[in-house]
Structures are given as structure tokens and as C-alpha cells.
N, C-alpha and C. Protein backbone atom coordinates (compact mmCIF):
# COMPACT_ATOMS: atom_id res chain seq x y z
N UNK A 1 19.16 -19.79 -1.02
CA UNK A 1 17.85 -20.15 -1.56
C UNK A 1 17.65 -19.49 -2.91
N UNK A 2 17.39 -20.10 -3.55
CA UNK A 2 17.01 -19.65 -5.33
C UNK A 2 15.32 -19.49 -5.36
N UNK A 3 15.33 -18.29 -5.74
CA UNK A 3 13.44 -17.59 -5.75
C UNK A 3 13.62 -17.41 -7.80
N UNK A 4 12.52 -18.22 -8.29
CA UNK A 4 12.44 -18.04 -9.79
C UNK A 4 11.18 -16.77 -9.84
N UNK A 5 11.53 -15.87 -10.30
CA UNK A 5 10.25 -14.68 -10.49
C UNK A 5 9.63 -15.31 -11.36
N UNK A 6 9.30 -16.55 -12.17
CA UNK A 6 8.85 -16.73 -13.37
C UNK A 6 7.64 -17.17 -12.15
N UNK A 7 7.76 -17.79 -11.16
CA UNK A 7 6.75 -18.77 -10.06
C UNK A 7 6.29 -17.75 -9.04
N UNK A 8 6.40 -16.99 -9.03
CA UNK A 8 6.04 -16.06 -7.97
C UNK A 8 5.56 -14.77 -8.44
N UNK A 9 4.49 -14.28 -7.64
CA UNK A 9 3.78 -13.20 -8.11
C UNK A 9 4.70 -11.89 -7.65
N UNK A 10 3.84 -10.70 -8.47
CA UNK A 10 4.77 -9.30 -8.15
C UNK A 10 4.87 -8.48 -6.80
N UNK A 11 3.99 -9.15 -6.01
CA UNK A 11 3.81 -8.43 -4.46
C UNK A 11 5.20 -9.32 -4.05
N UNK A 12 5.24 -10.32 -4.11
CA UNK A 12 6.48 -11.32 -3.47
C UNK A 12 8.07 -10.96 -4.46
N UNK A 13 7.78 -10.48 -5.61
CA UNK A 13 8.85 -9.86 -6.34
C UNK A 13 9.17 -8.54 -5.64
N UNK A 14 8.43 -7.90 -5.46
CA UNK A 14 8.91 -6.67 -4.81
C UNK A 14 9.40 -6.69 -3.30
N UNK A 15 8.80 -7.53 -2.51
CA UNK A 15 9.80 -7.89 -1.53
C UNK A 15 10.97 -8.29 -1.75
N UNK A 16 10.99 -9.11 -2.30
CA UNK A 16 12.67 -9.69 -2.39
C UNK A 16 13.27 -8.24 -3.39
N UNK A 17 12.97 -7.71 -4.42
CA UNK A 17 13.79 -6.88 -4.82
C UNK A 17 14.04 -5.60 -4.03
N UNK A 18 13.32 -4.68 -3.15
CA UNK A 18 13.22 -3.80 -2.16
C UNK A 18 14.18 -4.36 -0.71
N UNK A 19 13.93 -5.41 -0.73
CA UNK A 19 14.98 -5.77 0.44
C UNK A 19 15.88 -5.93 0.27
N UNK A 20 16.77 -6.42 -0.80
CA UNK A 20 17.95 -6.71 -1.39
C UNK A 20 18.68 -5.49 -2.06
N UNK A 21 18.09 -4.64 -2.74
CA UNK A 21 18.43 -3.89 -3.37
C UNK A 21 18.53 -2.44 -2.54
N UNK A 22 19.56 -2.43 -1.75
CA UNK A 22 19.11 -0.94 -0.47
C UNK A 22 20.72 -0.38 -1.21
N UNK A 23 20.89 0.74 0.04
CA UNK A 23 19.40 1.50 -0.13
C UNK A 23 19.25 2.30 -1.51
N UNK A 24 17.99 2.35 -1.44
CA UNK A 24 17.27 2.75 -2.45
C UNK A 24 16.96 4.28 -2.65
N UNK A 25 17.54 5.51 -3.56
CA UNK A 25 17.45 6.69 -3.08
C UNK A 25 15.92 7.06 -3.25
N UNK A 26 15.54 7.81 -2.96
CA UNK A 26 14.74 8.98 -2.60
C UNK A 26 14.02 9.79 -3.77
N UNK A 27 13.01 9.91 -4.61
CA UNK A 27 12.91 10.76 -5.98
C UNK A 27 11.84 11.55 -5.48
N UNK A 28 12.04 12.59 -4.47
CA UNK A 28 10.75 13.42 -4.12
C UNK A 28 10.37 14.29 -5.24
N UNK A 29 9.18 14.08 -6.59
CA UNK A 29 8.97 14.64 -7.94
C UNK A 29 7.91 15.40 -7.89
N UNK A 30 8.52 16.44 -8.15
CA UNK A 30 7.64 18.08 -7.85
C UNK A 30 6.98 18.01 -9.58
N UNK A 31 5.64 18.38 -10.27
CA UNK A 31 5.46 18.17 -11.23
C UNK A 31 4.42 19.59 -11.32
N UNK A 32 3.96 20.15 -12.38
CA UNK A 32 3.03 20.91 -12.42
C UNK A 32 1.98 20.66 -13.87
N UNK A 33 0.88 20.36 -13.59
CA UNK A 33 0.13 19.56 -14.47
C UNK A 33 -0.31 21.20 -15.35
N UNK A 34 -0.42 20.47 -16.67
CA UNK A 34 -1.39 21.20 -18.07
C UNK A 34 -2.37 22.72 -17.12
N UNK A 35 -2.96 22.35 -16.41
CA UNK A 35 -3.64 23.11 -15.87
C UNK A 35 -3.23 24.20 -14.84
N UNK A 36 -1.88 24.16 -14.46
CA UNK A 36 -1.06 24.28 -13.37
C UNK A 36 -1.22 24.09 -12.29
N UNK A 37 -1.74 23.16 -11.82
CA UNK A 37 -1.29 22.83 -10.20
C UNK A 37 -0.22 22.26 -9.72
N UNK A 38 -0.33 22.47 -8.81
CA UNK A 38 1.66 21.53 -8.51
C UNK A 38 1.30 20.50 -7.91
N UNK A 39 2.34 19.50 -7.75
CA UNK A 39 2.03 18.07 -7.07
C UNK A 39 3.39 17.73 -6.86
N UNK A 40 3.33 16.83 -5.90
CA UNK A 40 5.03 16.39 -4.77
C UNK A 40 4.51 15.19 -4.60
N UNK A 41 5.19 14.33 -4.75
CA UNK A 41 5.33 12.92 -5.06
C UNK A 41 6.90 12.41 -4.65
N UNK A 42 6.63 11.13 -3.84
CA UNK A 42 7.90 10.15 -3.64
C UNK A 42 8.01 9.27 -4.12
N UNK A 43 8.82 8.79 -4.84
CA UNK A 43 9.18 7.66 -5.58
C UNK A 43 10.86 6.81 -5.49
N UNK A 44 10.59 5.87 -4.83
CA UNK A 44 11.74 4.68 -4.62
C UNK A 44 12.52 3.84 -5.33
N UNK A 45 11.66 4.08 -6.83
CA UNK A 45 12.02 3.45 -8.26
C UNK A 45 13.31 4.40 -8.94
N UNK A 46 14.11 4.68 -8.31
CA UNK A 46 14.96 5.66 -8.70
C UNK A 46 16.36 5.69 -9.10
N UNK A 47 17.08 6.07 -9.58
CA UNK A 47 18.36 6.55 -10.05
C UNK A 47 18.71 7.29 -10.78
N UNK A 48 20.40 7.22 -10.96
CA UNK A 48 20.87 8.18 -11.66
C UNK A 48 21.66 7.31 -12.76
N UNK A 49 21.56 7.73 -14.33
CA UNK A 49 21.89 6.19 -15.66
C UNK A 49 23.06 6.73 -16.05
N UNK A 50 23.67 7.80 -15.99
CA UNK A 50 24.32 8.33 -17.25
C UNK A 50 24.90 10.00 -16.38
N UNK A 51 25.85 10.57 -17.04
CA UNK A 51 25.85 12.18 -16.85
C UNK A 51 26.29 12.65 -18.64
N UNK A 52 26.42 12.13 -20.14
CA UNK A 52 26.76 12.85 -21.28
C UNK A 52 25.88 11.67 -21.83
N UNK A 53 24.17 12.00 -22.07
CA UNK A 53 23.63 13.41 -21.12
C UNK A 53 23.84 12.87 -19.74
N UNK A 54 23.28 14.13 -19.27
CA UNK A 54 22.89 14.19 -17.46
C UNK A 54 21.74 13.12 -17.74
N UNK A 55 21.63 11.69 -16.92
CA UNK A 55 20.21 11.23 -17.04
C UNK A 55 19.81 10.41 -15.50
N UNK A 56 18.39 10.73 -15.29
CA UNK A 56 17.88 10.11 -14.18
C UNK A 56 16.80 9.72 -14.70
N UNK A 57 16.66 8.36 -14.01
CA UNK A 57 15.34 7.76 -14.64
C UNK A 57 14.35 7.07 -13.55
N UNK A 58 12.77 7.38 -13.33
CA UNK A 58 11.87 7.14 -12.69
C UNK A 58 11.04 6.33 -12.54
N UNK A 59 11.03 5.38 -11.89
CA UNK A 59 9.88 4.02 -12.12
C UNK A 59 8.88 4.33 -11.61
N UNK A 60 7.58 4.21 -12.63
CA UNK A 60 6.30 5.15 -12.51
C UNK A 60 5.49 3.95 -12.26
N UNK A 61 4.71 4.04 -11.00
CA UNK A 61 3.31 2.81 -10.79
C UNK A 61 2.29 3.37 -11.11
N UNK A 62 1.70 2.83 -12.24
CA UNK A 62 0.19 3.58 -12.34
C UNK A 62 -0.75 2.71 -11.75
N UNK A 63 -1.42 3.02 -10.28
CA UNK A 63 -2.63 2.26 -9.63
C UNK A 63 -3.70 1.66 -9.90
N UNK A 64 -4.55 1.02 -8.87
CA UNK A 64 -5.57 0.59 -9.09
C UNK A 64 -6.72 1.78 -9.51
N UNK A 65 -6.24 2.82 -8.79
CA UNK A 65 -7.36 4.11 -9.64
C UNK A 65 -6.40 5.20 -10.55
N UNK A 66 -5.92 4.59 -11.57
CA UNK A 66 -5.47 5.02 -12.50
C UNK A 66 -4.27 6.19 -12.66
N UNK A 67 -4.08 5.95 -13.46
CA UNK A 67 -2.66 7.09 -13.87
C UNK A 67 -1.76 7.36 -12.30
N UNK A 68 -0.74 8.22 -12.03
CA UNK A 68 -0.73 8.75 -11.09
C UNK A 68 -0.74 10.03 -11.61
N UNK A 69 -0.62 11.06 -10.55
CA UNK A 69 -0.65 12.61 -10.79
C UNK A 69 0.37 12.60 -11.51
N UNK A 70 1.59 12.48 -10.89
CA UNK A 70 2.89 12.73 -11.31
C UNK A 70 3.17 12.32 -12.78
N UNK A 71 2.93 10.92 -12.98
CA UNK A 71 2.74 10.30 -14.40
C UNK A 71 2.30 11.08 -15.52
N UNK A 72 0.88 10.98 -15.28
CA UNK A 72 -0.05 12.24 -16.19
C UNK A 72 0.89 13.58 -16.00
N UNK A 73 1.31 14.20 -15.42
CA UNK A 73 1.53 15.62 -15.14
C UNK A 73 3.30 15.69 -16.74
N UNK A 74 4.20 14.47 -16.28
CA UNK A 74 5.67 14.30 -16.81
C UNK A 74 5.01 14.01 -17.97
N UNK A 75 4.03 12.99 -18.46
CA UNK A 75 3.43 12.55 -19.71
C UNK A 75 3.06 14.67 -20.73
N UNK A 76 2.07 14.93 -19.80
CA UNK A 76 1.42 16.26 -20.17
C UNK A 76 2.39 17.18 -20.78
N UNK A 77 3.19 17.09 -19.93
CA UNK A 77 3.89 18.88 -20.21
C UNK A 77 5.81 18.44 -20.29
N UNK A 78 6.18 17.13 -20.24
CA UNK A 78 7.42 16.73 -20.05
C UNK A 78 8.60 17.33 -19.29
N UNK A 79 8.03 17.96 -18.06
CA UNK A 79 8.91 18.69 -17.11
C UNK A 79 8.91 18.25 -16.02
N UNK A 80 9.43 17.79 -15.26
CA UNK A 80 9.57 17.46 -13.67
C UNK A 80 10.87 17.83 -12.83
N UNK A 81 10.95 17.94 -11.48
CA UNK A 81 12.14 18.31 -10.69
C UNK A 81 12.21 17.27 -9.78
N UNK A 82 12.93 16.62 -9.47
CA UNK A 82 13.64 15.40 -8.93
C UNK A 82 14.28 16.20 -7.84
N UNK A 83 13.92 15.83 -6.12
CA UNK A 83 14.29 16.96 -5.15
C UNK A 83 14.87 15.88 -4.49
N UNK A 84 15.38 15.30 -3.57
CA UNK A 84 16.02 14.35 -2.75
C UNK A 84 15.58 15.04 -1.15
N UNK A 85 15.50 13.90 -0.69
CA UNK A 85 14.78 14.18 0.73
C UNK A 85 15.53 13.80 1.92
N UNK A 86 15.95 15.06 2.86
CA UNK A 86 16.74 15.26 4.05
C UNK A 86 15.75 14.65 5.09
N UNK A 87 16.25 14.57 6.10
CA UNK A 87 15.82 13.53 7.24
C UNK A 87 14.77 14.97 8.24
N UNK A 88 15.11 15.39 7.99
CA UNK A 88 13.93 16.95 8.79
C UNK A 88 12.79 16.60 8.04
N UNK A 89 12.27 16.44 6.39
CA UNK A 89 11.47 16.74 6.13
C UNK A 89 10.53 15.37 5.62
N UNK A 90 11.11 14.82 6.45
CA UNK A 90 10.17 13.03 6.04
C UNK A 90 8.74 13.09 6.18
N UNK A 91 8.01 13.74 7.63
CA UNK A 91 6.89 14.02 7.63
C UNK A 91 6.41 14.65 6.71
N UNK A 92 6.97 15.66 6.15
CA UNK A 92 5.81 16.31 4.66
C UNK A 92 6.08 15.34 3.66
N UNK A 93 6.99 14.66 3.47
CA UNK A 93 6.92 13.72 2.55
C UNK A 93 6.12 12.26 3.04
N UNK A 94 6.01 12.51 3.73
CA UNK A 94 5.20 11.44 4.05
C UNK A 94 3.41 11.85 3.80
N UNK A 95 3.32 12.95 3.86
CA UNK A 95 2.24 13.67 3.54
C UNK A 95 1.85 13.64 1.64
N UNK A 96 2.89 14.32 1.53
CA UNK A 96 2.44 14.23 -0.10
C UNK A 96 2.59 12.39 -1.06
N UNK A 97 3.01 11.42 0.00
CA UNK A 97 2.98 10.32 -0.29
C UNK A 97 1.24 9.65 -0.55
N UNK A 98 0.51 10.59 0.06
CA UNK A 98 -0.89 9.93 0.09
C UNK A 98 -1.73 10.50 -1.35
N UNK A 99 -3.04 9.52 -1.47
CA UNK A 99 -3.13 9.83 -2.61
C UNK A 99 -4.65 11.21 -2.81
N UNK A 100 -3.93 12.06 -2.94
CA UNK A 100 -4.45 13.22 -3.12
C UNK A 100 -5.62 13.13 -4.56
N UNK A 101 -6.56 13.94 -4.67
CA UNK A 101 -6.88 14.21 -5.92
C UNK A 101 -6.35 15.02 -7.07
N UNK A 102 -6.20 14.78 -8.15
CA UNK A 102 -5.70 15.89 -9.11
C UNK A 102 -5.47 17.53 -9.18
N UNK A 103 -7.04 17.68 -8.29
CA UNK A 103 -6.54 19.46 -8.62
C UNK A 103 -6.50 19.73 -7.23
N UNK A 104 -5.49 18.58 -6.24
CA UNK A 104 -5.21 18.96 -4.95
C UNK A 104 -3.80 19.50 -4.50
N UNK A 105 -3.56 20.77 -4.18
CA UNK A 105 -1.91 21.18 -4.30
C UNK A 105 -1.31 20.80 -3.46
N UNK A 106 -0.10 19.39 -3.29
CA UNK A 106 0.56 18.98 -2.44
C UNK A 106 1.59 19.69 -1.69
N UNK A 107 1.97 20.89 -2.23
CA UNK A 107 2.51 21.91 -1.70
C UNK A 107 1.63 22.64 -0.57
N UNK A 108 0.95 22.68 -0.65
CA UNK A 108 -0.15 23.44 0.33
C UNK A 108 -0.64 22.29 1.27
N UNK A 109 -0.86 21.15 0.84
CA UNK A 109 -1.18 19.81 2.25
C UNK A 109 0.11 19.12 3.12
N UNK A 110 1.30 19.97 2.43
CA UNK A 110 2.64 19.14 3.21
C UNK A 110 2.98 20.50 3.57
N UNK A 111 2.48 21.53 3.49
CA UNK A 111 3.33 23.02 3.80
C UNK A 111 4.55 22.96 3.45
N UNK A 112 4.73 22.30 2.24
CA UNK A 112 5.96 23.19 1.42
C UNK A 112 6.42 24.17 0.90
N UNK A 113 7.73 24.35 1.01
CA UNK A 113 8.49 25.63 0.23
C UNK A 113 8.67 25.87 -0.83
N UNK A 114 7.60 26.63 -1.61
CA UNK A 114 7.73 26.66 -3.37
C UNK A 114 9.00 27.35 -3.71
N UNK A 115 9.66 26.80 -4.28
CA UNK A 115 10.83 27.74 -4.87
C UNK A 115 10.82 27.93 -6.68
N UNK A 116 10.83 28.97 -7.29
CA UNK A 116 10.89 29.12 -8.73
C UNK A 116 12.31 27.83 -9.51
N UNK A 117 12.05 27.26 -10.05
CA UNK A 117 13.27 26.73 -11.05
C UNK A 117 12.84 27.75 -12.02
N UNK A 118 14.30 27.56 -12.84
CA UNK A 118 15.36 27.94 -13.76
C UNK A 118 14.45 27.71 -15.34
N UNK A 119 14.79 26.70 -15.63
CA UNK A 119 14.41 26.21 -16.72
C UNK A 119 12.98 24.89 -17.04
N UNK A 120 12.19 25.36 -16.26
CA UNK A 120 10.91 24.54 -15.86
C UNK A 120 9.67 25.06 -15.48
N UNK A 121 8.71 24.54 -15.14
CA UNK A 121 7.78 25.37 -15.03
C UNK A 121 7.20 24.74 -13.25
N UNK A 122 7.24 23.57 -13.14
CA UNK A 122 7.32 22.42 -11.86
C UNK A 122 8.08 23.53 -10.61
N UNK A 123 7.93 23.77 -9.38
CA UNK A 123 8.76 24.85 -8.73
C UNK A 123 9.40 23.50 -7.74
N UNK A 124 10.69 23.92 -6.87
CA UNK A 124 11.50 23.21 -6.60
C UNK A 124 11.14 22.88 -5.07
N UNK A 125 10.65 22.30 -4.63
CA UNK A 125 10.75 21.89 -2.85
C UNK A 125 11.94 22.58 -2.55
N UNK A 126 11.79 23.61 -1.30
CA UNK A 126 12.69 24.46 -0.95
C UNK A 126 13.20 23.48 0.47
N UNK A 127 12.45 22.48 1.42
CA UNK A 127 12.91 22.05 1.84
C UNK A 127 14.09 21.14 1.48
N UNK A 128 14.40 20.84 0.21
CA UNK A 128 15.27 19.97 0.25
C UNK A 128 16.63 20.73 -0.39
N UNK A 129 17.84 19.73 0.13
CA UNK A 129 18.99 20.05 -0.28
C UNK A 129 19.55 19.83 -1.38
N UNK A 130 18.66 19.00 -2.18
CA UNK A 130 19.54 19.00 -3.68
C UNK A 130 17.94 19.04 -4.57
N UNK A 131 18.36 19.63 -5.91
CA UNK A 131 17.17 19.50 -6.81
C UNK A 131 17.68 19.26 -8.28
N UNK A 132 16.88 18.61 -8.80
CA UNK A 132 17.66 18.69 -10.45
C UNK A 132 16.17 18.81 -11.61
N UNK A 133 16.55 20.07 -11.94
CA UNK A 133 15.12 20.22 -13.15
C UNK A 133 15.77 19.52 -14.32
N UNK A 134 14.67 18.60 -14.20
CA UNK A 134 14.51 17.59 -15.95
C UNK A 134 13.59 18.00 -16.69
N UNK A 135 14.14 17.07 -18.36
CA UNK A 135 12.79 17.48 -18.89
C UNK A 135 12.88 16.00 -19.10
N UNK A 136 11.44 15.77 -20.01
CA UNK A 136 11.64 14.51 -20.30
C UNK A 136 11.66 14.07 -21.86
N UNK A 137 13.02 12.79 -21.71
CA UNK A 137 13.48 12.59 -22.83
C UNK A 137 13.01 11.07 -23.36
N UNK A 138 12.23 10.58 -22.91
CA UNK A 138 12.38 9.01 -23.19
C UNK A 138 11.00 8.38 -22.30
N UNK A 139 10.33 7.70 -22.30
CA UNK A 139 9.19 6.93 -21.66
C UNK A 139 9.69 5.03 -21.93
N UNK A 140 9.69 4.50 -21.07
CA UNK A 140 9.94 2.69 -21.42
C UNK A 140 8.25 2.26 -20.50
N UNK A 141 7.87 1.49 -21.82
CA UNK A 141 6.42 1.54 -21.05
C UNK A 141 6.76 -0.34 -20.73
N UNK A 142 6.46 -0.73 -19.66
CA UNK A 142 7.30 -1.82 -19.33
C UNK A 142 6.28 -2.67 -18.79
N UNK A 143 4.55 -2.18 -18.79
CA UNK A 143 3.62 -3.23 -18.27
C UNK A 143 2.13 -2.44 -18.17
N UNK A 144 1.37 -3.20 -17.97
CA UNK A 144 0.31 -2.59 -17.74
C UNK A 144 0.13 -1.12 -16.92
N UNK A 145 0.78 -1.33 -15.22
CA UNK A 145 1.05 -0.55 -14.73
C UNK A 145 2.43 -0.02 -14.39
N UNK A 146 2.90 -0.11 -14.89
CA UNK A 146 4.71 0.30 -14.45
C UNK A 146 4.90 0.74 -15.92
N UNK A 147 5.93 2.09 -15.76
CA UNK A 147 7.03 2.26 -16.55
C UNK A 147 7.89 3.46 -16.12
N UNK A 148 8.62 3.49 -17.50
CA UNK A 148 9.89 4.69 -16.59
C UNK A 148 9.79 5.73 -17.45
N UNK A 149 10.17 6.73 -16.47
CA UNK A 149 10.22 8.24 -17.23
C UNK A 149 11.76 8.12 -17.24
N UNK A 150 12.36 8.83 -18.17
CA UNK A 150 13.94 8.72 -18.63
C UNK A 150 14.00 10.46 -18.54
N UNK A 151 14.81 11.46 -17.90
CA UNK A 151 14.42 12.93 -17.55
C UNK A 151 16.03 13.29 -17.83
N UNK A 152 16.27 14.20 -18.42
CA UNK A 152 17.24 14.93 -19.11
C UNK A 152 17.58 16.07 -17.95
N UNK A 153 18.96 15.76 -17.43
CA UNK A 153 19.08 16.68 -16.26
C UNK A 153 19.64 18.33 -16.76
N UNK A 154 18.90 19.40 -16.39
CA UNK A 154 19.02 20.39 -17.06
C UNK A 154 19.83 21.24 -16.07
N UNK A 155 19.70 21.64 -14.89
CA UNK A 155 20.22 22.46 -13.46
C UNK A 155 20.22 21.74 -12.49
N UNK A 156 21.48 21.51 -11.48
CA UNK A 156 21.14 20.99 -10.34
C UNK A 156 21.55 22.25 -9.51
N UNK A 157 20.24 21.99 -8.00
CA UNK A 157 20.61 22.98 -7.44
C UNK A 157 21.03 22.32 -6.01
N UNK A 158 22.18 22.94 -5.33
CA UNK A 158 22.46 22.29 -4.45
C UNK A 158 22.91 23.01 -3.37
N UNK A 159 22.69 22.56 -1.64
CA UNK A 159 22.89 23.43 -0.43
C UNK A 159 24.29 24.53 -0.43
N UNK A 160 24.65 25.17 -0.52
CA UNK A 160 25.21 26.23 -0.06
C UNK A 160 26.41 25.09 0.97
N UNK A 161 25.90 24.94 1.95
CA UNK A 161 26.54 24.46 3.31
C UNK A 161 27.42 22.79 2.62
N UNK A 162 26.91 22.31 1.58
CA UNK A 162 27.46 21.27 1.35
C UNK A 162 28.45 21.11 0.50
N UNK A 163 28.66 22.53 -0.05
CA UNK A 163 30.07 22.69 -1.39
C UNK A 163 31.07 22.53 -0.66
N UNK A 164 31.99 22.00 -0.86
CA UNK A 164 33.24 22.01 -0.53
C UNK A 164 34.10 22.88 -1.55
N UNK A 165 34.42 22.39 -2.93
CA UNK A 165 34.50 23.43 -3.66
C UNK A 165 34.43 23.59 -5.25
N UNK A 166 33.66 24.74 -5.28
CA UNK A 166 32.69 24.60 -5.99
C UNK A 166 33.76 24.82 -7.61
N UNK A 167 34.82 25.44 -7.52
CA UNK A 167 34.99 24.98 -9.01
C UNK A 167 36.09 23.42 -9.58
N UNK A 168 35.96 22.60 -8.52
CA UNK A 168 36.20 21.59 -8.70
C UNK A 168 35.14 20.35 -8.81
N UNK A 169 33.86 21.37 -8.29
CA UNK A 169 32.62 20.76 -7.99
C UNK A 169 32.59 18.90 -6.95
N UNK A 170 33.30 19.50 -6.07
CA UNK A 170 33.28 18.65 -5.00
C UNK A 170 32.28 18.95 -4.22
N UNK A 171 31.46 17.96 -3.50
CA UNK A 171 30.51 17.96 -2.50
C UNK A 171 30.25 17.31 -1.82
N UNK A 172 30.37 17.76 0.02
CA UNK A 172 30.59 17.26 1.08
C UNK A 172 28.75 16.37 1.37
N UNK A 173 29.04 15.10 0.82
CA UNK A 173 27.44 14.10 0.78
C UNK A 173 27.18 14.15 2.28
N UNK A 174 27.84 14.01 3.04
CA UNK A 174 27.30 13.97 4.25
C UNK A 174 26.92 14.60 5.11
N UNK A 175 26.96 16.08 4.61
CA UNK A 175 26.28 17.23 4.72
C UNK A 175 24.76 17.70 4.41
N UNK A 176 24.19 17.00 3.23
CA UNK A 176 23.18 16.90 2.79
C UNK A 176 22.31 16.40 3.83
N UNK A 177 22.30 15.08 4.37
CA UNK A 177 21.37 14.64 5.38
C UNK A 177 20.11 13.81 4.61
N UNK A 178 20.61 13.03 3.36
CA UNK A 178 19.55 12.37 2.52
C UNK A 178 19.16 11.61 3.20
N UNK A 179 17.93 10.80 3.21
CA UNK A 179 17.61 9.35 3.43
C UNK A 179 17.59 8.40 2.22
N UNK A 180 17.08 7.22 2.85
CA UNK A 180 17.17 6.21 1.47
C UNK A 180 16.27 5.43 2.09
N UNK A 181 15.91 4.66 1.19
CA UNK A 181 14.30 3.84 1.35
C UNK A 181 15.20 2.22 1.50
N UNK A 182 14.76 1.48 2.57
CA UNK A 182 15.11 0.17 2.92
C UNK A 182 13.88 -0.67 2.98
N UNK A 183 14.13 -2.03 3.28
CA UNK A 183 12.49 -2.79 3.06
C UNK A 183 11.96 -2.36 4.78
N UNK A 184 10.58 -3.07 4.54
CA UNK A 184 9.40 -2.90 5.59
C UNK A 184 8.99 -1.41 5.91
N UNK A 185 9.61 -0.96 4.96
CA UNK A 185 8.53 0.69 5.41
C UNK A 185 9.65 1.55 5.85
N UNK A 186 10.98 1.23 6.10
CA UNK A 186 11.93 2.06 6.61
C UNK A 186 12.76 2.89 5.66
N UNK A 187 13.58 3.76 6.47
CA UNK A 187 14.44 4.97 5.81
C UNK A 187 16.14 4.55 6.36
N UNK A 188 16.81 5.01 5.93
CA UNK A 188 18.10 4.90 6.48
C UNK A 188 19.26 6.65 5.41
N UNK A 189 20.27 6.15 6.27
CA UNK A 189 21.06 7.30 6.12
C UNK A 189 22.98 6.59 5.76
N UNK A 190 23.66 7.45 5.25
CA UNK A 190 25.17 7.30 4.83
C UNK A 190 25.39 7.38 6.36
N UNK A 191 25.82 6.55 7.15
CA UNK A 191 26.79 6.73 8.25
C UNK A 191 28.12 6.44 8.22
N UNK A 192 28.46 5.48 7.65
CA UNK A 192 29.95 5.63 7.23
C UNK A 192 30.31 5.49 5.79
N UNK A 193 31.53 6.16 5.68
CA UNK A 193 32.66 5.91 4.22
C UNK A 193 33.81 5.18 4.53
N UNK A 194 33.86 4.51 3.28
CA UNK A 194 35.37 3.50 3.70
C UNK A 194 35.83 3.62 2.17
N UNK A 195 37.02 3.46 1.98
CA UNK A 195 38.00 3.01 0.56
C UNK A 195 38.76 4.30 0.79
N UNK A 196 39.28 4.30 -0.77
CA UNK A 196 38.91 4.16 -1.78
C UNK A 196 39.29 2.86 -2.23
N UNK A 197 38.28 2.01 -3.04
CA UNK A 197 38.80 0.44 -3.85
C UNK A 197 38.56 0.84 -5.24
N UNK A 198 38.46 -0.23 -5.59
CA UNK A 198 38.72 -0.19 -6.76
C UNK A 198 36.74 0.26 -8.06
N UNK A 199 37.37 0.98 -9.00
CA UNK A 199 36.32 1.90 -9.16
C UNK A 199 34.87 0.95 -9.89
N UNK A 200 34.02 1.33 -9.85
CA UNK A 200 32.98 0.37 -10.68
C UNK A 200 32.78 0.92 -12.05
N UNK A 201 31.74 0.60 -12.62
CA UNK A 201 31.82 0.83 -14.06
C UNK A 201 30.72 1.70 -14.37
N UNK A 202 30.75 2.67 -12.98
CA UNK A 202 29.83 3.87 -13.26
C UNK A 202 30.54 5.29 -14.15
């Protein structure tokens, strides 16, 4: 069946692209606004573009009641931490998924683990197993409400238990315990590996 997006609205675009497009990783975005509060945010609009530079880039929905935290916060101060989310801690992420007010600390309504980053001011979700402090390098403003933050990967920090070894910088993924976002509201996980085939043009 052939679907033309030119004939169909964006609620019916995002179905077909969310269902097709799996899975979809995980951008749990720890931010700390002008004022300093912190805020934890999930976002499904996600990947990784590039590594010379390091780049990950964020598809930002700004709502029917305006801006999001996270948005305003990466816009404000151009720092954010990109945390990836293990299958233990879905419920607090499911928590800081709701829409809080501005000077509400999502760290404190999901009982998260503040951890200090390196080179940022945003602190790192200690629940999770991987983190990468960005700054931000680039904005694509792509619609009324949508666009992307483009984030310059500065430190990644990653589980202890999942190095295999570390000055070859190999790492055992299936150790981590990520999820990934699938359509109708669901999560899923890496259960199997197969190849090696032939390489893509990442």
C-alpha cells in the first residue's frame, strides 16, 4: 500500500513513521535551566549522526502549551546530557515523561540519582548505564512545533560491568539492558545478534 504524506495529516504521519521505523532509541535528556533547576525528559526523536565530531541529534516537540522544558532549558544555556534508559528504570521515566511545570525538579518527582558531569552543568541520571554530556552545536528549526537540537558529544560515561575492554573500547551492548521505543505505547529490548554481513554506510 502506498500512503502519500502530502494527503494525510501529521497524527497519521507519525503512526506510520513510529511503527515502521523501530526500534527507536531512548534520549532520556537531563537539562538544567538559566535558573538552575534540573529537568529529565524522554525523547524518541533520537540518534546518533556522526562520531568526527561526536554528534547526536534530538527531535524537539514544542506543545500545545508551549516550548518544552527541555527545549527552552538546551536553547538557554546550550548544555544537555543524553542518558539512555535500562529496563529497571522505565517507571521513573515514565514519571518524568509527564508534563511538569518549569520550576518543577524532575529529579525529585521520579526519585532520581543526581550524579555531577564532567564538563556541564545538567547532572547525569545515575540510574542509567550510559550518559553522554553535549553541548549544543546546531538548532534545525523544521516547523512550527518541531525541531532538532544537533549536541556535540563531549564525555561518555559508561557501566563499569559492560566494558569488555576498555583500551580497545569494546562494549558488551547487551549488558547495558537499554530499551527502545516501538509503536502503540511499547518498549522493546536487543534479544538477539546475528552476522557479521556486510557493513552499512555508518
Amino acid at each position: 500500500m502506498i500512503f502519500d504524506f502530502a494527503e494525510i495529516g501529521p497524527r497519521d504521519r507519525h503512526k506510520l513513521l513510529t511503527s515502521t521505523i523501530i526500534p527507536r532509541p531512548i534520549a532520556w535528556v537531563s537539562t538544567r535551566s538559566a535558573d538552575g533547576v534540573n529537568n529529565a525528559a524522554p525523547f524518541a526523536f533520537f540518534n546518533v549522526f556522526g562520531e568526527d565530531p561526536p554528534v547526536l541529534a534530538l527531535g524537539i516537540h514544542d506543545g500545545a502549551n508551549g516550548p518544552s522544558d527541555t527545549g527552552n532549558n538546551i536553547r538557554a544555556t546550550g548544555e544537555f546530557v543524553v542518558n539512555l534508559v535500562p529496563r529497571a528504570a522505565l517507571a521513573q521515566m515514565d514519571v518524568t515523561a509527564r508534563d511538569f511545570a518549569p520550576e518543577v525538579d524532575e529529579f525529585s518527582e521520579a526519585n532520581l540519582t543526581k550524579l555531577d558531569s564532567i564538563k556541564v552543568k545538567p547532572p547525569r541520571i545515575g540510574e542509567s548505564p550510559v550518559a553522554y554530556e553535549c553541548k549544543l552545536i546546531h538548532t534545525v528549526e523544521l516547523g512550527p512545533s518541531r525541531w532538532i537540537a544537533v549536541g556535540q558529544v563531549l564525555i561518555a560515561h559508561i557501566a563499569d560491568e559492560a566494558i569488555l575492554d576498555a583500551d580497545r573500547f569494546h562494549i558488551a551492548s547487551d549488558k547495558l539492558d537499554i530499551v527502545a521505543r516501538i509503536a502503540g505505547g511499547r518498549y522493546a529490548q536487543l534479544t538477539e545478534a546475528f552476522g557479521p554481513w556486510a557493513r552499512t554506510s555508518s
